[in-house]
C-alpha atoms as a PDB file:
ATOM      1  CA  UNK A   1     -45.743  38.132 -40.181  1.00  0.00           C
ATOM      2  CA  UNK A   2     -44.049  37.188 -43.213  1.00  0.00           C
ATOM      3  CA  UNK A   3     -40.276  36.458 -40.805  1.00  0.00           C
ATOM      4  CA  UNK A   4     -43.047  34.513 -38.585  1.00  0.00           C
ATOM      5  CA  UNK A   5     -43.495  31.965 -41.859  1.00  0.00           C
ATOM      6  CA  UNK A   6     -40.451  32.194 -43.219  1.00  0.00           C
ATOM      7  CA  UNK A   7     -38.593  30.950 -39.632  1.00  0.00           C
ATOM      8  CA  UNK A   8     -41.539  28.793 -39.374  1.00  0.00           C
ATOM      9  CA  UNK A   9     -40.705  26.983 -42.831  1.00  0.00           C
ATOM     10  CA  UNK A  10     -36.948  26.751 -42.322  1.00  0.00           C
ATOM     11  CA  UNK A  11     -37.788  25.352 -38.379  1.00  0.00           C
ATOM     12  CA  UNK A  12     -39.705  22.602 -39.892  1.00  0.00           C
ATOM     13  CA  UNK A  13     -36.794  22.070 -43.086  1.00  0.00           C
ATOM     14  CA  UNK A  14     -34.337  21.381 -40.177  1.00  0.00           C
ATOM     15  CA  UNK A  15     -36.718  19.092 -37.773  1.00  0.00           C
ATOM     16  CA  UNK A  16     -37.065  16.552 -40.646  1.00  0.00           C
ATOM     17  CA  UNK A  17     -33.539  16.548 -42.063  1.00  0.00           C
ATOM     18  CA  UNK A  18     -32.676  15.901 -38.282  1.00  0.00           C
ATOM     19  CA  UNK A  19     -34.787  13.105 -38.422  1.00  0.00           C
ATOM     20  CA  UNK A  20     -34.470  11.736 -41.417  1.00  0.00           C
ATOM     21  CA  UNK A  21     -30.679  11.578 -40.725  1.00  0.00           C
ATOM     22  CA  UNK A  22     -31.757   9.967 -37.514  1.00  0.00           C
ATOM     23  CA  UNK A  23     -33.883   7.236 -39.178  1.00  0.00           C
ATOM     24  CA  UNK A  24     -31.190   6.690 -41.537  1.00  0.00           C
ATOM     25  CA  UNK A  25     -28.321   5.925 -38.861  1.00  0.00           C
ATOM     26  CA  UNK A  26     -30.945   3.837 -36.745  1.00  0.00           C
ATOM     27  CA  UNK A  27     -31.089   1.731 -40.002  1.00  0.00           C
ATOM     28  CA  UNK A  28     -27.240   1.212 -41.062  1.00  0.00           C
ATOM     29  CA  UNK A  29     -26.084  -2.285 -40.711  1.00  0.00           C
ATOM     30  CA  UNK A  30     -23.258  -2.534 -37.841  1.00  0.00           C
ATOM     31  CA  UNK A  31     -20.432  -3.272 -38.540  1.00  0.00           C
ATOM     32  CA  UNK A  32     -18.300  -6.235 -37.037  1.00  0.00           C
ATOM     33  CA  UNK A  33     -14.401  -5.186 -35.892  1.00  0.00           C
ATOM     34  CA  UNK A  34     -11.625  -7.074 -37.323  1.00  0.00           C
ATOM     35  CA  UNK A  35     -11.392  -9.304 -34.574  1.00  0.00           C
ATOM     36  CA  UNK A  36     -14.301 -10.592 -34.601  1.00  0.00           C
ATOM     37  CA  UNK A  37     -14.571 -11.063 -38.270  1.00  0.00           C
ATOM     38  CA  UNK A  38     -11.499 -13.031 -38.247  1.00  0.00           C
ATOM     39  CA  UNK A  39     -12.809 -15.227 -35.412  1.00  0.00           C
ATOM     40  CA  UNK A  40     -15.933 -16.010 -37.318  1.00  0.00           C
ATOM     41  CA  UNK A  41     -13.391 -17.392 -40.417  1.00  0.00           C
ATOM     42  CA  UNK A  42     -11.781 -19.617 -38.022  1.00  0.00           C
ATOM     43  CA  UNK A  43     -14.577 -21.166 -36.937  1.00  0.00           C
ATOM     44  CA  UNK A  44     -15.890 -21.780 -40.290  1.00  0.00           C
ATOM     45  CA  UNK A  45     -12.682 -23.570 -41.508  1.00  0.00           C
ATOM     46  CA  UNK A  46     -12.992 -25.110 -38.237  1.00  0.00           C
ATOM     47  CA  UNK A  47     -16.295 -26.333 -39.646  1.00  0.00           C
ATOM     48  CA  UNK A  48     -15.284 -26.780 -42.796  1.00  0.00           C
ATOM     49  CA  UNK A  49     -12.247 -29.293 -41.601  1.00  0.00           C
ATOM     50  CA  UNK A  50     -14.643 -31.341 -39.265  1.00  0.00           C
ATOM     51  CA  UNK A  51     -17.774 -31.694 -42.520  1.00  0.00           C
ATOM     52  CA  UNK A  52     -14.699 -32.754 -44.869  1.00  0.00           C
ATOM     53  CA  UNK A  53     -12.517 -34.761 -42.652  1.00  0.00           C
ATOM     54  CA  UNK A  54     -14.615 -36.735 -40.492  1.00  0.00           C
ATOM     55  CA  UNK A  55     -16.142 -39.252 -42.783  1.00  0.00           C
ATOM     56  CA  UNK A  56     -12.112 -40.361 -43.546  1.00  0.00           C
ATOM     57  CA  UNK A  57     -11.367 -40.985 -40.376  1.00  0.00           C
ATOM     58  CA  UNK A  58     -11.095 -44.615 -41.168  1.00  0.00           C
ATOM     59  CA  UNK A  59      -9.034 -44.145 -43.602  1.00  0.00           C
ATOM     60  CA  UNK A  60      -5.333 -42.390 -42.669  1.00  0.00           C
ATOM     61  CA  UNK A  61      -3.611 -41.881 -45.654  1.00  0.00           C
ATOM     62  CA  UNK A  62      -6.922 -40.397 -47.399  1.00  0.00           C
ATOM     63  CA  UNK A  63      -7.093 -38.451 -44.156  1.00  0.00           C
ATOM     64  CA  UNK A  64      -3.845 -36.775 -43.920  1.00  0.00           C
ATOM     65  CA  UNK A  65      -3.799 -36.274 -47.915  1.00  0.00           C
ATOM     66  CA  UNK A  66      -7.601 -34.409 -47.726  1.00  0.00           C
ATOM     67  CA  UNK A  67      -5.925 -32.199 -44.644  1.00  0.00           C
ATOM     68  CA  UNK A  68      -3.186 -31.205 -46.257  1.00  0.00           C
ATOM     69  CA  UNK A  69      -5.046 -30.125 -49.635  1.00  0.00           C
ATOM     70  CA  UNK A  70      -7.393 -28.335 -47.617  1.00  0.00           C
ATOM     71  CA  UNK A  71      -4.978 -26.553 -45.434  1.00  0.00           C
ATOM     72  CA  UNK A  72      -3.272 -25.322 -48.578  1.00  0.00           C
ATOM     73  CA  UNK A  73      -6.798 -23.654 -49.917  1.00  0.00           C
ATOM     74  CA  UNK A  74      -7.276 -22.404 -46.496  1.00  0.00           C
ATOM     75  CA  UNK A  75      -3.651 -20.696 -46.640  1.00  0.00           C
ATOM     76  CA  UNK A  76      -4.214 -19.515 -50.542  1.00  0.00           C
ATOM     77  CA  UNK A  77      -7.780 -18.215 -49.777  1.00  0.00           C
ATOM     78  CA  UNK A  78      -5.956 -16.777 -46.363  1.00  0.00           C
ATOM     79  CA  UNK A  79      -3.358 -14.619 -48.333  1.00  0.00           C
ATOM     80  CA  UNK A  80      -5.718 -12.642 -50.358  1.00  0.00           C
ATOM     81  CA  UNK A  81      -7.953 -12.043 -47.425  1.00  0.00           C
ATOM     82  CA  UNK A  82      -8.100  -8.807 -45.915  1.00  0.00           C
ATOM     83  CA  UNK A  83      -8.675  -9.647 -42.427  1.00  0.00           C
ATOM     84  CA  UNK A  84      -5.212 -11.313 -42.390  1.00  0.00           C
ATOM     85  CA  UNK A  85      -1.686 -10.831 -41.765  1.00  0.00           C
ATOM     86  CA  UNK A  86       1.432 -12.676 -42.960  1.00  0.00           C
ATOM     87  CA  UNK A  87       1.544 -13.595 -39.117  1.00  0.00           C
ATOM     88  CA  UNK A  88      -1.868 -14.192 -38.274  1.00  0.00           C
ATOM     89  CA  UNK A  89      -2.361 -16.344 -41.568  1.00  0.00           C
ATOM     90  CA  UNK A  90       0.220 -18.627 -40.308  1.00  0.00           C
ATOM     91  CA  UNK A  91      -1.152 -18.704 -36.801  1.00  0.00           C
ATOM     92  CA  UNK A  92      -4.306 -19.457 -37.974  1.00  0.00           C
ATOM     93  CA  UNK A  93      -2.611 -22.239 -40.063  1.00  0.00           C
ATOM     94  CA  UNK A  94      -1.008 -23.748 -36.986  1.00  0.00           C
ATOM     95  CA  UNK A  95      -3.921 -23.714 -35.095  1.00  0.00           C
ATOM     96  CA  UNK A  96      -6.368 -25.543 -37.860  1.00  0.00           C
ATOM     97  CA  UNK A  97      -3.506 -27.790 -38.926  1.00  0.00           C
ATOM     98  CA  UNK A  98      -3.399 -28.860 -34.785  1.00  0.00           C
ATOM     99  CA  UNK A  99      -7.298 -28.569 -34.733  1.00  0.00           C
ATOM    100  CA  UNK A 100      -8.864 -32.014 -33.602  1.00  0.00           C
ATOM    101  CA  UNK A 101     -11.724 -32.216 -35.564  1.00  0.00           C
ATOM    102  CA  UNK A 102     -13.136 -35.328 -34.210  1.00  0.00           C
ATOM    103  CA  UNK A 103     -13.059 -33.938 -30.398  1.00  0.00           C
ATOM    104  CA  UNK A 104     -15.215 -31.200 -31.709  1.00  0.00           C
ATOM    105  CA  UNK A 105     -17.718 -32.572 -33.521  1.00  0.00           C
END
């Protein structure tokens, strides 16, 4: 009777780490892959390009001063980032400096 308990006891020990370990993954955050992390920053310099540089449109020279400054944060903030490659920073780059801002709005 006693190996009846004892079986019993370590039968219900394992059932709950089981599900506690269960409960636990069903409530870790996902996680996003690289790709898609590094889409989401492009599309909020994207954003960020189109807030800042729209109300200059009038204006050229303010314009292409503002875009310039802004690329070079973008590049600075893109070389510590760990999402990014030499390549892909300058990819990215290219494709905001070419980004028409006012198409997109």
């Amino acid at each position: 009777m006693d190996s009846l308990v004892l079986f019993s006891l370590i039968a219900i020990f394992v059932l709950a780490i089981i599900l506690w370990i269960t409960l636990n993954q069903a409530n870790a955050p996902t996680q996003k892959s690289a790709e898609v992390k590094q889409r989401e920053i492009v599309e909020a310099y994207k954003m960020k390009l189109r807030e800042t540089l729209l109300p200059l449109h009038n204006n050229p020279e303010a314009l292409k001063q503002k875009k310039n400054r802004l690329l070079q944060e973008i590049s600075s903030e893109l070389a510590r980032n760990i999402f990014f490659d030499q390549d892909e920073m300058r990819l990215v780059i290219q494709e905001l400096a070419n980004y028409n801002y006012e198409q997109n709005s």
